[in-house]
PDB file of N, CA and C in Angstrom:
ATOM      1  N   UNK A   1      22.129  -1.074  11.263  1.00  0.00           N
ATOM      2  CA  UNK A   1      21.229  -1.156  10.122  1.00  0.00           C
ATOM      3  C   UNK A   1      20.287   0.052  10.140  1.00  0.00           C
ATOM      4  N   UNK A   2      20.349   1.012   9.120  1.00  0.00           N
ATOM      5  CA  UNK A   2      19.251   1.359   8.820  1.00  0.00           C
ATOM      6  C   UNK A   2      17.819   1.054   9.407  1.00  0.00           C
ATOM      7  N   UNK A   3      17.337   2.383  10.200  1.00  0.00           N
ATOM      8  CA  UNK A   3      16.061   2.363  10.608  1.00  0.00           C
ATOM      9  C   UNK A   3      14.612   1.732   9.481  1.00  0.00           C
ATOM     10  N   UNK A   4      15.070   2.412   8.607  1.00  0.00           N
ATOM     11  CA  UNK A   4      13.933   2.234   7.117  1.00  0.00           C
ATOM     12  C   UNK A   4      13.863   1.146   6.935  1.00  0.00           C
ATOM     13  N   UNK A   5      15.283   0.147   7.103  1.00  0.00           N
ATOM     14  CA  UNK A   5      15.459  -1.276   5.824  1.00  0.00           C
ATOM     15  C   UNK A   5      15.088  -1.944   7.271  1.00  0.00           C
ATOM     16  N   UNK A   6      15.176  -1.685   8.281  1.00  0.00           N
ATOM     17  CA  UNK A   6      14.345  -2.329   9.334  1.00  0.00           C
ATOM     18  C   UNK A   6      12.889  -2.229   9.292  1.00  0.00           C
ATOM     19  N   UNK A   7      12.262  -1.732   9.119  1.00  0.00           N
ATOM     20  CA  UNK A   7      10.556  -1.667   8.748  1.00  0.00           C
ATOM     21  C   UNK A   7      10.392  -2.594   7.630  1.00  0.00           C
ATOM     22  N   UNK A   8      11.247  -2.115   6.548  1.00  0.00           N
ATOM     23  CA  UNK A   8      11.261  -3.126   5.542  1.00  0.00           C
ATOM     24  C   UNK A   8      11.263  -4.238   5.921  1.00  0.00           C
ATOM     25  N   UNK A   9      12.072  -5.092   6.520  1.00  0.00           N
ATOM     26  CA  UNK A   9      12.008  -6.138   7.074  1.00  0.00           C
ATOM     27  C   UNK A   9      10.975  -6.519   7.907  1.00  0.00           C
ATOM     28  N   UNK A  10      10.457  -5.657   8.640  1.00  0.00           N
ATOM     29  CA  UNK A  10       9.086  -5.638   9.515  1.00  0.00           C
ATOM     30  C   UNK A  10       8.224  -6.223   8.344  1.00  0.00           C
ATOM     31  N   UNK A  11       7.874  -5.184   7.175  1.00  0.00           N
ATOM     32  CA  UNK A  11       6.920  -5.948   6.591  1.00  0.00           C
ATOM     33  C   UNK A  11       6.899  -6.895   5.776  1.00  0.00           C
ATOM     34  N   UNK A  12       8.442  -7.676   5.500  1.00  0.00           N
ATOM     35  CA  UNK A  12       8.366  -8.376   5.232  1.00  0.00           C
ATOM     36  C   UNK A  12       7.839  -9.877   5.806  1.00  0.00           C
ATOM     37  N   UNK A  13       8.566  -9.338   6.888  1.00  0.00           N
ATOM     38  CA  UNK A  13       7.625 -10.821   8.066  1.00  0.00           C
ATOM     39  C   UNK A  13       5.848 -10.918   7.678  1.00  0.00           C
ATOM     40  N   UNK A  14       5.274  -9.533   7.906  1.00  0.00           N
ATOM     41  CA  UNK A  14       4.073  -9.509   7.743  1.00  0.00           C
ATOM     42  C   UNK A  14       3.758 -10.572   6.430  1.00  0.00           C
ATOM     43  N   UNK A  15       4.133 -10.080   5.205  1.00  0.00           N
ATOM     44  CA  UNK A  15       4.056 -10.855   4.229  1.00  0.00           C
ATOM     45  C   UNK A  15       4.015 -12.245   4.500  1.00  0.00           C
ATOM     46  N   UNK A  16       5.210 -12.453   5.107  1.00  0.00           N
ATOM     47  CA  UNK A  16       5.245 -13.899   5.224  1.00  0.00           C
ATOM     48  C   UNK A  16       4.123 -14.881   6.046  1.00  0.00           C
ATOM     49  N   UNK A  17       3.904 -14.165   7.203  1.00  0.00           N
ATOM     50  CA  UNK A  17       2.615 -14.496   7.918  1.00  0.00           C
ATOM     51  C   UNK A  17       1.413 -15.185   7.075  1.00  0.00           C
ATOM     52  N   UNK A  18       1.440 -14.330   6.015  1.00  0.00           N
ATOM     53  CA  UNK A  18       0.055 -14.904   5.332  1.00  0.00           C
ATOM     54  C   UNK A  18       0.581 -15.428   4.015  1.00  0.00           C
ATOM     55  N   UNK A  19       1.959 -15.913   3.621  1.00  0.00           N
ATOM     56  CA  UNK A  19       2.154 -17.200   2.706  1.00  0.00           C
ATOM     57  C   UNK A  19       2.419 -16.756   1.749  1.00  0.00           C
ATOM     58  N   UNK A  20       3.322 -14.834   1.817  1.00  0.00           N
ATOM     59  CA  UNK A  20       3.322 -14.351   0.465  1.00  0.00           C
ATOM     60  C   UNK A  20       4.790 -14.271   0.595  1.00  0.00           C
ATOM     61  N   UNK A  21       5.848 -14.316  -0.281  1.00  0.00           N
ATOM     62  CA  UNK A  21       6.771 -13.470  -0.636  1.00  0.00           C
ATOM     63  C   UNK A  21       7.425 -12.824   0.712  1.00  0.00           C
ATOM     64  N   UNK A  22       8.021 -12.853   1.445  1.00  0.00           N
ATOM     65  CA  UNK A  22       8.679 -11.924   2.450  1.00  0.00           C
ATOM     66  C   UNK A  22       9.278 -10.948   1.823  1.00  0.00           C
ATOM     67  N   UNK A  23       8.648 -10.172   1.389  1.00  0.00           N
ATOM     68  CA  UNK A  23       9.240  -8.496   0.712  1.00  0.00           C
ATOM     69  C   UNK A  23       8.499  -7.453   1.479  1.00  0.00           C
ATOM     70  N   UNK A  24       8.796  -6.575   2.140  1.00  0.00           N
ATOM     71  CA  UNK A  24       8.381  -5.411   2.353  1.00  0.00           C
ATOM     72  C   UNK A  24       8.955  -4.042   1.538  1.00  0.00           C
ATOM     73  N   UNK A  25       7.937  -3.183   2.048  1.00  0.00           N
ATOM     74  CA  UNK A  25       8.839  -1.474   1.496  1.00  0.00           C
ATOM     75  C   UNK A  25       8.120  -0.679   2.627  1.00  0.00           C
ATOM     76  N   UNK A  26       8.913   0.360   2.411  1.00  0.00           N
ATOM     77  CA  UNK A  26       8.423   1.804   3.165  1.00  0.00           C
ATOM     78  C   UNK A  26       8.981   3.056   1.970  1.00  0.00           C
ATOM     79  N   UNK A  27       7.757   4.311   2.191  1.00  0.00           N
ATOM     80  CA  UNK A  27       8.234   5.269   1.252  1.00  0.00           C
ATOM     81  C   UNK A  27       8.430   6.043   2.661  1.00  0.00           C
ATOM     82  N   UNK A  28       9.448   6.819   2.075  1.00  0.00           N
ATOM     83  CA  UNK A  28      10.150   7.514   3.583  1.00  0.00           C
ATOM     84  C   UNK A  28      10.037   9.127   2.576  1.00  0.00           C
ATOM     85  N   UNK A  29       9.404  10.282   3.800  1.00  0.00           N
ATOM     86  CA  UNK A  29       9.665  11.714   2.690  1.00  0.00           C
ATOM     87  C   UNK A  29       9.822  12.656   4.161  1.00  0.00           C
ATOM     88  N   UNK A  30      11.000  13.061   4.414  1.00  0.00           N
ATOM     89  CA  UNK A  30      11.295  14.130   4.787  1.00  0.00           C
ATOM     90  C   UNK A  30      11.767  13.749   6.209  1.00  0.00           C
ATOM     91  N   UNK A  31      12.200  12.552   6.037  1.00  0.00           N
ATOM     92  CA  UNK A  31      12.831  11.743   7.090  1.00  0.00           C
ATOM     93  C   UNK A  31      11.619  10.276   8.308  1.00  0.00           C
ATOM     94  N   UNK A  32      10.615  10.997   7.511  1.00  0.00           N
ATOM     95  CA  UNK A  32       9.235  10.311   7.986  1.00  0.00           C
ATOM     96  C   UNK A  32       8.769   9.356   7.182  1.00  0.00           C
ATOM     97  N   UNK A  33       8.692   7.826   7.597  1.00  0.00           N
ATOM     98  CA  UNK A  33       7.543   6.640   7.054  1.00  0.00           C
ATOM     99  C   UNK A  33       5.996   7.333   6.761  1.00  0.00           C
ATOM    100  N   UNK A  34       6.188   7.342   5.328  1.00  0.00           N
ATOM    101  CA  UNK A  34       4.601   7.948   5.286  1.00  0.00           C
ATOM    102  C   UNK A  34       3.833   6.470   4.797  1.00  0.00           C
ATOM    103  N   UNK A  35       4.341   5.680   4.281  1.00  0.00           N
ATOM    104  CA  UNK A  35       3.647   4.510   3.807  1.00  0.00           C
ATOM    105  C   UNK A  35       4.298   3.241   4.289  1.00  0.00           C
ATOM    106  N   UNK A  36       3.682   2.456   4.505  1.00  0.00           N
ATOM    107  CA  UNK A  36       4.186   0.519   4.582  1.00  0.00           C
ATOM    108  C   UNK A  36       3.467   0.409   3.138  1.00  0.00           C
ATOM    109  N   UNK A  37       4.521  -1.378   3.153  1.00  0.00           N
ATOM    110  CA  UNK A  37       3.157  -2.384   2.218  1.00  0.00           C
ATOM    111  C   UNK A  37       4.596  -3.674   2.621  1.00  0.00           C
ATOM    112  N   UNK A  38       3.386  -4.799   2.328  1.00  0.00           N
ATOM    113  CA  UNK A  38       4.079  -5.957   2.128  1.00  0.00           C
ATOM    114  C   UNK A  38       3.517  -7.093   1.028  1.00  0.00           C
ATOM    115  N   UNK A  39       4.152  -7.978   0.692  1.00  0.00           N
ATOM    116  CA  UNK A  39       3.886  -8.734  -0.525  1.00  0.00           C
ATOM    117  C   UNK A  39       2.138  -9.344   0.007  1.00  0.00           C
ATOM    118  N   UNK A  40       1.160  -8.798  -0.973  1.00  0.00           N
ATOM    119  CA  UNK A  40      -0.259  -8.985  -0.225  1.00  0.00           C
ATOM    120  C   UNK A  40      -0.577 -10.177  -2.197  1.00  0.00           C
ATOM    121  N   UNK A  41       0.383 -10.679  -2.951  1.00  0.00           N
ATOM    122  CA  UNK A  41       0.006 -11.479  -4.259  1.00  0.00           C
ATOM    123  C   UNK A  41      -0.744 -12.850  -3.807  1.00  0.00           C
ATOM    124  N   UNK A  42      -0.126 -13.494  -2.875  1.00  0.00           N
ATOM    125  CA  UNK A  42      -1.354 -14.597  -2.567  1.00  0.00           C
ATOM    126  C   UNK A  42      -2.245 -14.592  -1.638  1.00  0.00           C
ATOM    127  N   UNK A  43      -2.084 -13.357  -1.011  1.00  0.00           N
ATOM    128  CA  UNK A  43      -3.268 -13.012  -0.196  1.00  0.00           C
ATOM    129  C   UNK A  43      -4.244 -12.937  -0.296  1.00  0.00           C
ATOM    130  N   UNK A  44      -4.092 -11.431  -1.191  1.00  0.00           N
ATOM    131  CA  UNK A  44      -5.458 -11.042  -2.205  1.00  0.00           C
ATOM    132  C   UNK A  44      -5.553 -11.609  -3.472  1.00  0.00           C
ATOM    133  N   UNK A  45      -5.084 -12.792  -3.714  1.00  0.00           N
ATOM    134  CA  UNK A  45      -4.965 -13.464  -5.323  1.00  0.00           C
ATOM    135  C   UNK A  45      -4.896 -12.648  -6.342  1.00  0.00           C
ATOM    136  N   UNK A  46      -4.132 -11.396  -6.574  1.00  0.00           N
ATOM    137  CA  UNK A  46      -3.841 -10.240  -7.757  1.00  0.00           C
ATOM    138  C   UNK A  46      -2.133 -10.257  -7.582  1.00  0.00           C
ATOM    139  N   UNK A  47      -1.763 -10.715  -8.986  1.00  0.00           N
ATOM    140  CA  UNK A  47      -0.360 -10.258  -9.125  1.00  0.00           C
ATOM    141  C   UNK A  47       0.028  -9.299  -8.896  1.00  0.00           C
ATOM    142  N   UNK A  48      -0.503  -8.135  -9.085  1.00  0.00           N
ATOM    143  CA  UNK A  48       0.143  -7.011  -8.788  1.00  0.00           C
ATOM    144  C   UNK A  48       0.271  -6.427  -7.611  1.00  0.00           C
ATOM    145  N   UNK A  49       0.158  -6.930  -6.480  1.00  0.00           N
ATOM    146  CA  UNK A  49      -0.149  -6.446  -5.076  1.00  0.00           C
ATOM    147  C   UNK A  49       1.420  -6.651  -5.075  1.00  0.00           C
ATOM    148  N   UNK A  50       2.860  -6.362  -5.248  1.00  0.00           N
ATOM    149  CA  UNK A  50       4.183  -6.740  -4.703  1.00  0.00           C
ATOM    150  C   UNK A  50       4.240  -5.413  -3.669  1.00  0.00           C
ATOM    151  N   UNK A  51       4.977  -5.618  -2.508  1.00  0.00           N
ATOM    152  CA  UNK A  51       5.404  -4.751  -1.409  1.00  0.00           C
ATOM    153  C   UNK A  51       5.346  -3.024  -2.101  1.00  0.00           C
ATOM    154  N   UNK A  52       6.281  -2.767  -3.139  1.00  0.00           N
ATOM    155  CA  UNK A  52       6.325  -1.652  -3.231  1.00  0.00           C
ATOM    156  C   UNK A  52       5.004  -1.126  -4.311  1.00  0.00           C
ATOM    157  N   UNK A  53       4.142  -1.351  -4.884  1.00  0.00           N
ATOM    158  CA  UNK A  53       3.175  -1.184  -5.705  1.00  0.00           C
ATOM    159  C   UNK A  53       2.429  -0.543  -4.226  1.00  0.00           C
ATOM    160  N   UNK A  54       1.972  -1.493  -3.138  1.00  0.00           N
ATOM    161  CA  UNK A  54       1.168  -1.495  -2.212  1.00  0.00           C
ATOM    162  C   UNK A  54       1.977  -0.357  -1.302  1.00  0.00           C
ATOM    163  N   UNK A  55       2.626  -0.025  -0.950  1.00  0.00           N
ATOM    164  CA  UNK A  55       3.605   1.425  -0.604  1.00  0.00           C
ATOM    165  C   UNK A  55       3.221   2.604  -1.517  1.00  0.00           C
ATOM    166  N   UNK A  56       3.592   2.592  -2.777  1.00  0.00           N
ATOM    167  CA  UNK A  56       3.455   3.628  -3.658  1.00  0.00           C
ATOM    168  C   UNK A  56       1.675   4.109  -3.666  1.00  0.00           C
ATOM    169  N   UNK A  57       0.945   3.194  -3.719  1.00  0.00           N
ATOM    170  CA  UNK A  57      -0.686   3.107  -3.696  1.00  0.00           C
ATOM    171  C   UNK A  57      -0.722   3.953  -2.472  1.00  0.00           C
ATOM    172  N   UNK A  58      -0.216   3.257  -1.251  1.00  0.00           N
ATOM    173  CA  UNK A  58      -0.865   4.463  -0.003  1.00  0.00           C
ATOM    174  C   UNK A  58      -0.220   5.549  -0.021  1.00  0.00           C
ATOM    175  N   UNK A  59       0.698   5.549  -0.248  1.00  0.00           N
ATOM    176  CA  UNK A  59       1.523   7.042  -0.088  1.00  0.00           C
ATOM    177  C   UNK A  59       1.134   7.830  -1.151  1.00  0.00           C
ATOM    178  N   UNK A  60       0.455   7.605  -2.322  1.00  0.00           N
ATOM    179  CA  UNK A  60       0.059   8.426  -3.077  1.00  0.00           C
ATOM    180  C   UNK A  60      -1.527   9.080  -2.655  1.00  0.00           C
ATOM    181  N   UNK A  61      -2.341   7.987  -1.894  1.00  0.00           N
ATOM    182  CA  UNK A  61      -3.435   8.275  -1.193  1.00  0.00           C
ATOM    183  C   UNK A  61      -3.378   8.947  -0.077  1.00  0.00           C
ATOM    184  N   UNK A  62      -2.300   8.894   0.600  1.00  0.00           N
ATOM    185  CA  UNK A  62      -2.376   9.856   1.688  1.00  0.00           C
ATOM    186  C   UNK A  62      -1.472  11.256   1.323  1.00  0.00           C
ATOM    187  N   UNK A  63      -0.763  11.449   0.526  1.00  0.00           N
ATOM    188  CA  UNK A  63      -0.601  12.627  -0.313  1.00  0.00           C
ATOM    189  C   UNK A  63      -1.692  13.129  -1.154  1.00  0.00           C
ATOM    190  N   UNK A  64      -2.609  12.525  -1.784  1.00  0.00           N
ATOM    191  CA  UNK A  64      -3.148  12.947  -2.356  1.00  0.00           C
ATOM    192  C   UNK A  64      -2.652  13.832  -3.767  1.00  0.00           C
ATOM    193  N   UNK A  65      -1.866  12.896  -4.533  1.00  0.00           N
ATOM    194  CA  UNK A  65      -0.830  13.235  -5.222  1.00  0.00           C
ATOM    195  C   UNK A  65      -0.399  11.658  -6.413  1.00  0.00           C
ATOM    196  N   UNK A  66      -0.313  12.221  -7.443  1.00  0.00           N
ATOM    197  CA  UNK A  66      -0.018  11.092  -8.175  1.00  0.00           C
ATOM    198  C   UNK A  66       1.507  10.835  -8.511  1.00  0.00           C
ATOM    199  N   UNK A  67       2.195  11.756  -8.200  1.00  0.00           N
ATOM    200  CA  UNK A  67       3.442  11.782  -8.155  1.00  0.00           C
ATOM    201  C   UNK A  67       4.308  11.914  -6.774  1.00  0.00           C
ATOM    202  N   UNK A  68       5.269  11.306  -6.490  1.00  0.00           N
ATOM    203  CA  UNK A  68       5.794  10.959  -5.126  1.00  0.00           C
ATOM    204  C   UNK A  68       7.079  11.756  -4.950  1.00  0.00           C
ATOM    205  N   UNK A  69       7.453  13.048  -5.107  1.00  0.00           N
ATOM    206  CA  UNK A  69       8.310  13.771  -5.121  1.00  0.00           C
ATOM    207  C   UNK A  69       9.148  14.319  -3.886  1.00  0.00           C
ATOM    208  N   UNK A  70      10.539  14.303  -3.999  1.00  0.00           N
ATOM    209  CA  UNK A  70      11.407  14.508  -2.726  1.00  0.00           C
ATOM    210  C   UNK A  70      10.750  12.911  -1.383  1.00  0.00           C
ATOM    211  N   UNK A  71      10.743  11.802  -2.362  1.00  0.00           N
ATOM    212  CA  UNK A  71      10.016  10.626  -1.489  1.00  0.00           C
ATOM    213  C   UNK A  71      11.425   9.659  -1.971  1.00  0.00           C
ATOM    214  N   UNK A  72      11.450   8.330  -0.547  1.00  0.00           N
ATOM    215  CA  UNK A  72      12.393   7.524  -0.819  1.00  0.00           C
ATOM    216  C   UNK A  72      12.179   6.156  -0.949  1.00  0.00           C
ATOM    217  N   UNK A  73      12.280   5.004  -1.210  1.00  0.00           N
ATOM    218  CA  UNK A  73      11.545   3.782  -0.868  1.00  0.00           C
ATOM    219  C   UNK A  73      12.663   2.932  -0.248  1.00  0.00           C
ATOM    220  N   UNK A  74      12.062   2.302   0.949  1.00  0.00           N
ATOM    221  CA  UNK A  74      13.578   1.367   0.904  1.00  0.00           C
ATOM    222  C   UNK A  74      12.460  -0.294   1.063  1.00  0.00           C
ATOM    223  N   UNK A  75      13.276  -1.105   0.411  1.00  0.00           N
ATOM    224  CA  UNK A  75      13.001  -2.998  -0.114  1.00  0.00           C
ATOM    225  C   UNK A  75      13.561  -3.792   0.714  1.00  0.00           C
ATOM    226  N   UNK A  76      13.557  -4.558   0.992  1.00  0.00           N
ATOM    227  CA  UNK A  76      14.071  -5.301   1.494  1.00  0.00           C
ATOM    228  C   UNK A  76      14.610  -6.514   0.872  1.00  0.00           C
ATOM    229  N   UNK A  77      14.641  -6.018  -0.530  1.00  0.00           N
ATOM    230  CA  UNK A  77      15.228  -6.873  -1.230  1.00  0.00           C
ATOM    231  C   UNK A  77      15.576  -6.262  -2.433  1.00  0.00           C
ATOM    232  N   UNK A  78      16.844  -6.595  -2.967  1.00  0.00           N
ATOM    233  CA  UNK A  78      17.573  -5.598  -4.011  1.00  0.00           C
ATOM    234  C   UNK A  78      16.760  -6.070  -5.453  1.00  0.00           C
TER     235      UNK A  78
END
């Protein structure tokens, strides 16, 4: 298996821990995890928190960049 869709799965557990959705993501750029996220919707009570929203959010913050270019995401769920 895939190193990536293994993290994915990492954060999906996380998710699950706290009663959300078992979905994770990772944005992967240049062979490197620059971001996690995992399903944080009943956590933080905001629909929009799903795994990859919360991926795309940090990886755009730690790029410092609103666009995510030559970047990959992998889900853990199709």
């Amino acid at each position: 298996m895939n190193k990536f869709i293994k993290e994915s799965l990492k954060q999906a557990r996380k998710a699950a821990s706290h009663d959300d959705v078992p979905i994770g993501a990772v944005i992967v750029r240049d062979g490197k995890i620059i971001a996690r996220g995992e399903n944080r919707v009943q956590l933080k009570r905001n629909p929009t928190l799903h795994a990859e929203i919360v991926a795309i959010n940090k990886a755009c913050k730690k790029l410092n960049a609103k666009f995510l270019d030559n970047c990959e995401i992998y889900v853990s769920l199709e």
